[in-house]
Protein backbone atom coordinates (compact mmCIF):
# COMPACT_ATOMS: atom_id res chain seq x y z
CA UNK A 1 67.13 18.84 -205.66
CA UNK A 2 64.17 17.22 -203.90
CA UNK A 3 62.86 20.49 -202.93
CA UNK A 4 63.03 21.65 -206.98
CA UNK A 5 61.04 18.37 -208.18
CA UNK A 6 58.80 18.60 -205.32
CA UNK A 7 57.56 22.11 -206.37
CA UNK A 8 57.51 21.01 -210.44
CA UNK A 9 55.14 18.45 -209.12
CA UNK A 10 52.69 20.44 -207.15
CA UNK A 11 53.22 23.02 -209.89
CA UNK A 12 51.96 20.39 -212.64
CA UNK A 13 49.24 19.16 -210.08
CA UNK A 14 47.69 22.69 -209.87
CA UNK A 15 47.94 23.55 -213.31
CA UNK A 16 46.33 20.03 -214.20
CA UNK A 17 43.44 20.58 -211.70
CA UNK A 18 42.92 24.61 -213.26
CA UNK A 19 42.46 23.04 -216.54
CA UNK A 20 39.79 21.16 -215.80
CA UNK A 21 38.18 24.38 -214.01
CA UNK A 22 38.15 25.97 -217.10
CA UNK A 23 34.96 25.85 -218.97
CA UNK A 24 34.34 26.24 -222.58
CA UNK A 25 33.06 29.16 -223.83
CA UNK A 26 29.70 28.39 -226.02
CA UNK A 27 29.89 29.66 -229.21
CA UNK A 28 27.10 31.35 -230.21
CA UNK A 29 24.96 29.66 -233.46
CA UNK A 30 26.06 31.85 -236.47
CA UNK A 31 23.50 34.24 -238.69
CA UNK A 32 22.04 32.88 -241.42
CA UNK A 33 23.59 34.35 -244.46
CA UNK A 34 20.23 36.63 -245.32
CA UNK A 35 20.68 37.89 -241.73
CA UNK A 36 24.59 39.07 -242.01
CA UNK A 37 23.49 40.30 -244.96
CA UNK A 38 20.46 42.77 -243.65
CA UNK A 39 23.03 44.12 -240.91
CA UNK A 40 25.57 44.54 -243.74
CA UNK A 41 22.77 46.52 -245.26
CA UNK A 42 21.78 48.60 -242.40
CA UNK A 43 25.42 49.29 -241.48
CA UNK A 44 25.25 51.67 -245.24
CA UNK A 45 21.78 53.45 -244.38
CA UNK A 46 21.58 56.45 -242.15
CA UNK A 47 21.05 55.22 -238.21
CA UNK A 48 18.00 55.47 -237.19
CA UNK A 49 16.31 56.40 -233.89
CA UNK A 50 15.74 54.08 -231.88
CA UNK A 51 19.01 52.20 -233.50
CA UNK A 52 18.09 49.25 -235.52
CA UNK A 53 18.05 45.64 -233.38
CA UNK A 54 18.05 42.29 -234.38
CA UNK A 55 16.70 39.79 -232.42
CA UNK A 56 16.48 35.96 -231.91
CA UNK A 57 13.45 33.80 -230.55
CA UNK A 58 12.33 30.81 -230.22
CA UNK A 59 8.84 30.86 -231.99
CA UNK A 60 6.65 27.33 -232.39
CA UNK A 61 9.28 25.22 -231.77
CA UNK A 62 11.32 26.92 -234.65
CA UNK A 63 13.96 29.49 -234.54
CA UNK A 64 12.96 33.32 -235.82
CA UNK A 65 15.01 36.26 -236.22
CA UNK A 66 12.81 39.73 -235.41
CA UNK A 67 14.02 42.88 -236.82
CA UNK A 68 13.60 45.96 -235.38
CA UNK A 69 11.51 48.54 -237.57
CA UNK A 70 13.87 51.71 -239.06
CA UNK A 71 11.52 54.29 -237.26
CA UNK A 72 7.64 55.06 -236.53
CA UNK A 73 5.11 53.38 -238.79
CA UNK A 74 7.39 51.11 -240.32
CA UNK A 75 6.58 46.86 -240.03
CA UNK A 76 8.72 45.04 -237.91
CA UNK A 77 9.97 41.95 -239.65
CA UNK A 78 10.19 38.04 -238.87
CA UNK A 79 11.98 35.66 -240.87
CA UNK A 80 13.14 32.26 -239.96
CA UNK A 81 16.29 30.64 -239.81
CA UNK A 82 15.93 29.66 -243.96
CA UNK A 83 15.53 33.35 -244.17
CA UNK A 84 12.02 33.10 -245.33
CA UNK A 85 9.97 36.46 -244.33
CA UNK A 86 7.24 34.98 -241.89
CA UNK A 87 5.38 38.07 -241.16
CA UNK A 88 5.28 41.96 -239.78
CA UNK A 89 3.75 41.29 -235.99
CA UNK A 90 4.14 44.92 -234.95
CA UNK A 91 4.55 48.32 -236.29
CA UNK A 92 2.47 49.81 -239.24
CA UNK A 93 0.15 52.60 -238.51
CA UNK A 94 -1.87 50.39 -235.86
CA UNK A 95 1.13 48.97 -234.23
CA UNK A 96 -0.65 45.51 -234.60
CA UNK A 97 1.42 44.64 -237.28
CA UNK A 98 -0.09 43.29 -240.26
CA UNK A 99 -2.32 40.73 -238.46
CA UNK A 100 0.11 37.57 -240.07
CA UNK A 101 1.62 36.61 -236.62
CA UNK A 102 -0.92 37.68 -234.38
CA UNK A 103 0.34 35.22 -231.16
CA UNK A 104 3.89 36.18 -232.03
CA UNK A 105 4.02 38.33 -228.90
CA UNK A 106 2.54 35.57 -227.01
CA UNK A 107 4.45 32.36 -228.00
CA UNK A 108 8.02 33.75 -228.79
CA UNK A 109 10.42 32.70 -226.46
CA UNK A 110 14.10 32.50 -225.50
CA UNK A 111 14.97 35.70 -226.23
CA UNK A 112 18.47 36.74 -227.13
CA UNK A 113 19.91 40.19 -228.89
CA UNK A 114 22.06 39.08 -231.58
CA UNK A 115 22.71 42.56 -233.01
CA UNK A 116 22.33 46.12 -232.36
CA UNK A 117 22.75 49.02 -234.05
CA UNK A 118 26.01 50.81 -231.89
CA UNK A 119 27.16 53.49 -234.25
């Protein structure tokens, strides 16, 4: 009988010691609404080649969601996290964007995919 309460105890001890091992997952910050809405949006046009990416950045202290052009020639897109378009800083027949965010390349930071195009 000792033998059985001894073993409940260490049992109890090691499962009280895993839990604290365990560590939260971080959930990541959800889309603005304007966002889920643009990848609902893609999701019904054709894919395109290179698939369709949306990424997030940290951009003057302010967080910026880039979207990946549809093809060649097309303006990349910026908007911010009220969903307000910001600028095209590529793309377009020079590639240069159309000269709105012209240090985006420079300054944006923290770079994380949030979506991608995987059909």
């Amino acid at each position: 009988m000792a033998m059985k309460k001894s073993i409940f105890l260490l049992l109890g001890i090691v499962l009280i010691c895993a839990s604290f091992q365990v560590k939260k997952k971080k959930r990541a910050a959800p889309l603005p609404v304007c966002i889920q809405q643009l990848i609902n949006k893609i999701k019904k046009e054709p894919v395109q080649n290179p698939p369709r990416s949306i990424y997030r950045y940290q951009y003057k202290k302010h967080t910026v969601y880039y979207v990946t052009p549809p093809c060649c020639d097309f303006f990349s897109e910026v908007f911010d996290s009220t969903c307000k378009l910001l600028g095209h800083p590529d793309g377009g027949f020079t590639g240069r964007g159309d000269g709105s965010l012209p240090d985006f390349n420079k300054e944006k930071s923290a770079e994380k995919l949030v979506w991608k195009d995987n059909r």
